[in-house]
C-alpha atoms as a PDB file:
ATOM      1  CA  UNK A   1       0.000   0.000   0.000  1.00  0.00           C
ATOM      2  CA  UNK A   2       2.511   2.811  -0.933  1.00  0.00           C
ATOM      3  CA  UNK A   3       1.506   6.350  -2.183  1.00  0.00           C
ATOM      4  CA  UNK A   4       0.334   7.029  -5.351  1.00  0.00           C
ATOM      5  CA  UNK A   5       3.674   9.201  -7.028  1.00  0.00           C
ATOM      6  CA  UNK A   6       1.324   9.961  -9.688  1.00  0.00           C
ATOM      7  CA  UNK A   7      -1.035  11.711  -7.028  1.00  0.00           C
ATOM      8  CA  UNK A   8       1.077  13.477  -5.119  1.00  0.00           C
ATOM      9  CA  UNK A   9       2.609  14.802  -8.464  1.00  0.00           C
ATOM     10  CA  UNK A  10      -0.980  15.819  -9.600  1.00  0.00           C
ATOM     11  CA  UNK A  11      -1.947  17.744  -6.189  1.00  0.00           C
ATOM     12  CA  UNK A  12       2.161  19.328  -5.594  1.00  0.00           C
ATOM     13  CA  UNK A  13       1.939  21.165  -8.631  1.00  0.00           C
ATOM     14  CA  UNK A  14       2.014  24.544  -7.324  1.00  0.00           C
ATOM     15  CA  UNK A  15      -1.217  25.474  -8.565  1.00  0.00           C
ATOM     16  CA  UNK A  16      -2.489  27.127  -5.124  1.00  0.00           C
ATOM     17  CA  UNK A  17      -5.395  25.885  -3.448  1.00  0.00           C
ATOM     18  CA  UNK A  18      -6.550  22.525  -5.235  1.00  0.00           C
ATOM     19  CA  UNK A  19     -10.170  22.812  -6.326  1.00  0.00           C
ATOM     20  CA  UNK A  20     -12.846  20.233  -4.677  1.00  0.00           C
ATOM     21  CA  UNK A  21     -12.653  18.860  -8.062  1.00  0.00           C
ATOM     22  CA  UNK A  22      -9.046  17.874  -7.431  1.00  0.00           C
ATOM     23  CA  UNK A  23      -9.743  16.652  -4.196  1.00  0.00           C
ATOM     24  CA  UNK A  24     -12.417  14.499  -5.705  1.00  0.00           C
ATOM     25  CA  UNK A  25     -10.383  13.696  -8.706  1.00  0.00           C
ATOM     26  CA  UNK A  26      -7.324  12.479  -6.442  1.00  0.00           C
ATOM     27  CA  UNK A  27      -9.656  10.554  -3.999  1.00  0.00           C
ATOM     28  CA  UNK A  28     -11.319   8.365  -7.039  1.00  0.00           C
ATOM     29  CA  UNK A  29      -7.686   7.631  -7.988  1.00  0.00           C
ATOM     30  CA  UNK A  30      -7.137   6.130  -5.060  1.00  0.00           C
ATOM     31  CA  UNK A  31      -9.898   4.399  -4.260  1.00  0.00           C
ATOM     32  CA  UNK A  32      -9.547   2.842  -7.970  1.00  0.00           C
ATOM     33  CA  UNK A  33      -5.839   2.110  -7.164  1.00  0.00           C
ATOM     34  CA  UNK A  34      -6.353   0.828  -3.963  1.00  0.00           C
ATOM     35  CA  UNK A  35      -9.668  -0.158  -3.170  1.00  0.00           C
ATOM     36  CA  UNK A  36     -10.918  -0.085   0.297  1.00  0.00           C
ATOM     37  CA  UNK A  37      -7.259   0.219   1.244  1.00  0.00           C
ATOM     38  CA  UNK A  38      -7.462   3.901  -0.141  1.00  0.00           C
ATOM     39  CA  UNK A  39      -8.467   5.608   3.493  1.00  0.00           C
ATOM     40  CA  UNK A  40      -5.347   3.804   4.964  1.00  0.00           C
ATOM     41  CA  UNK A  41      -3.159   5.170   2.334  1.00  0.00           C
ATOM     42  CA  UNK A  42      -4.185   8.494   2.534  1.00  0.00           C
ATOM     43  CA  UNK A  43      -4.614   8.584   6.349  1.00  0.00           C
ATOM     44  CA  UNK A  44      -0.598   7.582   5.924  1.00  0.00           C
ATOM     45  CA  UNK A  45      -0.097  10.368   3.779  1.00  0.00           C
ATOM     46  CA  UNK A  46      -1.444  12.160   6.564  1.00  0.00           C
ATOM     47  CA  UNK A  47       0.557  11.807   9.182  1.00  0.00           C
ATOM     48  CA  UNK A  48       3.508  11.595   7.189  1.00  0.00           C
ATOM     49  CA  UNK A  49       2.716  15.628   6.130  1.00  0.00           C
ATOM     50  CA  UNK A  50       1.724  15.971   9.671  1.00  0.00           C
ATOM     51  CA  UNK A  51       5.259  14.758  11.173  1.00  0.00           C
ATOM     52  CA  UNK A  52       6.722  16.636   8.571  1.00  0.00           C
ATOM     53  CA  UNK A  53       5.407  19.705   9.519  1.00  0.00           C
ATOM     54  CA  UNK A  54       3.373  20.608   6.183  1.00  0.00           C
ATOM     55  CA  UNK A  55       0.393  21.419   7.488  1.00  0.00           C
ATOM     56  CA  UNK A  56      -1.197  22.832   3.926  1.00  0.00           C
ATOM     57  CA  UNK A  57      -0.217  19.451   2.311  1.00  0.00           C
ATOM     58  CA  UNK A  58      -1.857  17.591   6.100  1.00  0.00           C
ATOM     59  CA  UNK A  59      -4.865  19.770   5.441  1.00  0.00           C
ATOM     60  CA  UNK A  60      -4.858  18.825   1.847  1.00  0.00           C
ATOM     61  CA  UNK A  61      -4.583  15.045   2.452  1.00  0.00           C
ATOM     62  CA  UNK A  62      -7.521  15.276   5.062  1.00  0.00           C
ATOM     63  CA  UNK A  63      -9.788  16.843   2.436  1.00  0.00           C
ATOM     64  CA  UNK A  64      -8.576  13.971   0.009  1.00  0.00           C
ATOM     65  CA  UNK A  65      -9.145  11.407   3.072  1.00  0.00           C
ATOM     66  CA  UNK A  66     -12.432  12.477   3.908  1.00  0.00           C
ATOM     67  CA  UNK A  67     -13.725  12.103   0.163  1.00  0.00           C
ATOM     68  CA  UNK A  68     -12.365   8.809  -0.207  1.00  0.00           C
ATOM     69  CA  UNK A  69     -14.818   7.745   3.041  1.00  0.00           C
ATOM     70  CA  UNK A  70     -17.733   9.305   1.012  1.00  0.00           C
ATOM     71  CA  UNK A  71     -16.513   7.482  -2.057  1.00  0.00           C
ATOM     72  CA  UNK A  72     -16.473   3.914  -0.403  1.00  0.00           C
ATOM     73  CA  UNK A  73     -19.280   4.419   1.730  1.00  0.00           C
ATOM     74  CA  UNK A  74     -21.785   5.668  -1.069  1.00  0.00           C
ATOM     75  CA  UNK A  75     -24.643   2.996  -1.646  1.00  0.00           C
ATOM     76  CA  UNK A  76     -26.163   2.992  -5.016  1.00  0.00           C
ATOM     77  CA  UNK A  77     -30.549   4.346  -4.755  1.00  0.00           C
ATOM     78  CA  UNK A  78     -32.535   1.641  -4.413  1.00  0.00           C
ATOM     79  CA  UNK A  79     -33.915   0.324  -7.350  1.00  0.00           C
ATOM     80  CA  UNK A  80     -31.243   1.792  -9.197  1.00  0.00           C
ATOM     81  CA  UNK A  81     -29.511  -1.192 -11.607  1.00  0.00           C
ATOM     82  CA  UNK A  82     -25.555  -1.415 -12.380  1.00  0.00           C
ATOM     83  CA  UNK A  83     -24.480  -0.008 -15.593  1.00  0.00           C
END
């Protein structure tokens, strides 16, 4: 379960503020890389900004963290069929 490169390359990019598209954008990449695994990853992430002392980046990864719960958690209307 190591970090995405290709994320962390995608949200570093000196842009400013990521948009909540980003966030949302970088939490379906995880969750597609890594499944259910994808909140440990990016609760990693995390704390390794944390310990760091990078609090934009730890306040960035929470964003990203909490989307990825709303991501896995999200249960399809019922009645609705799979595509």
């Amino acid at each position: 379960m190591d970090w995405d490169p290709e994320c962390e390359t995608f949200l570093a990019d000196g842009r400013g503020e990521p948009s909540e598209r980003d966030v949302w954008a970088a939490a379906a990449q995880l969750v597609k890389a890594h499944g259910p695994d994808a909140v440990v990853v990016a609760a990693r992430r995390a704390d390794h900004w944390l310990a760091a002392g990078d609090l934009a980046q730890y306040r960035l990864s929470k964003r990203i963290l909490s989307a990825i719960n709303h991501l896995i958690t999200m249960v399809p209307p019922v009645g609705s069929r799979p595509n």
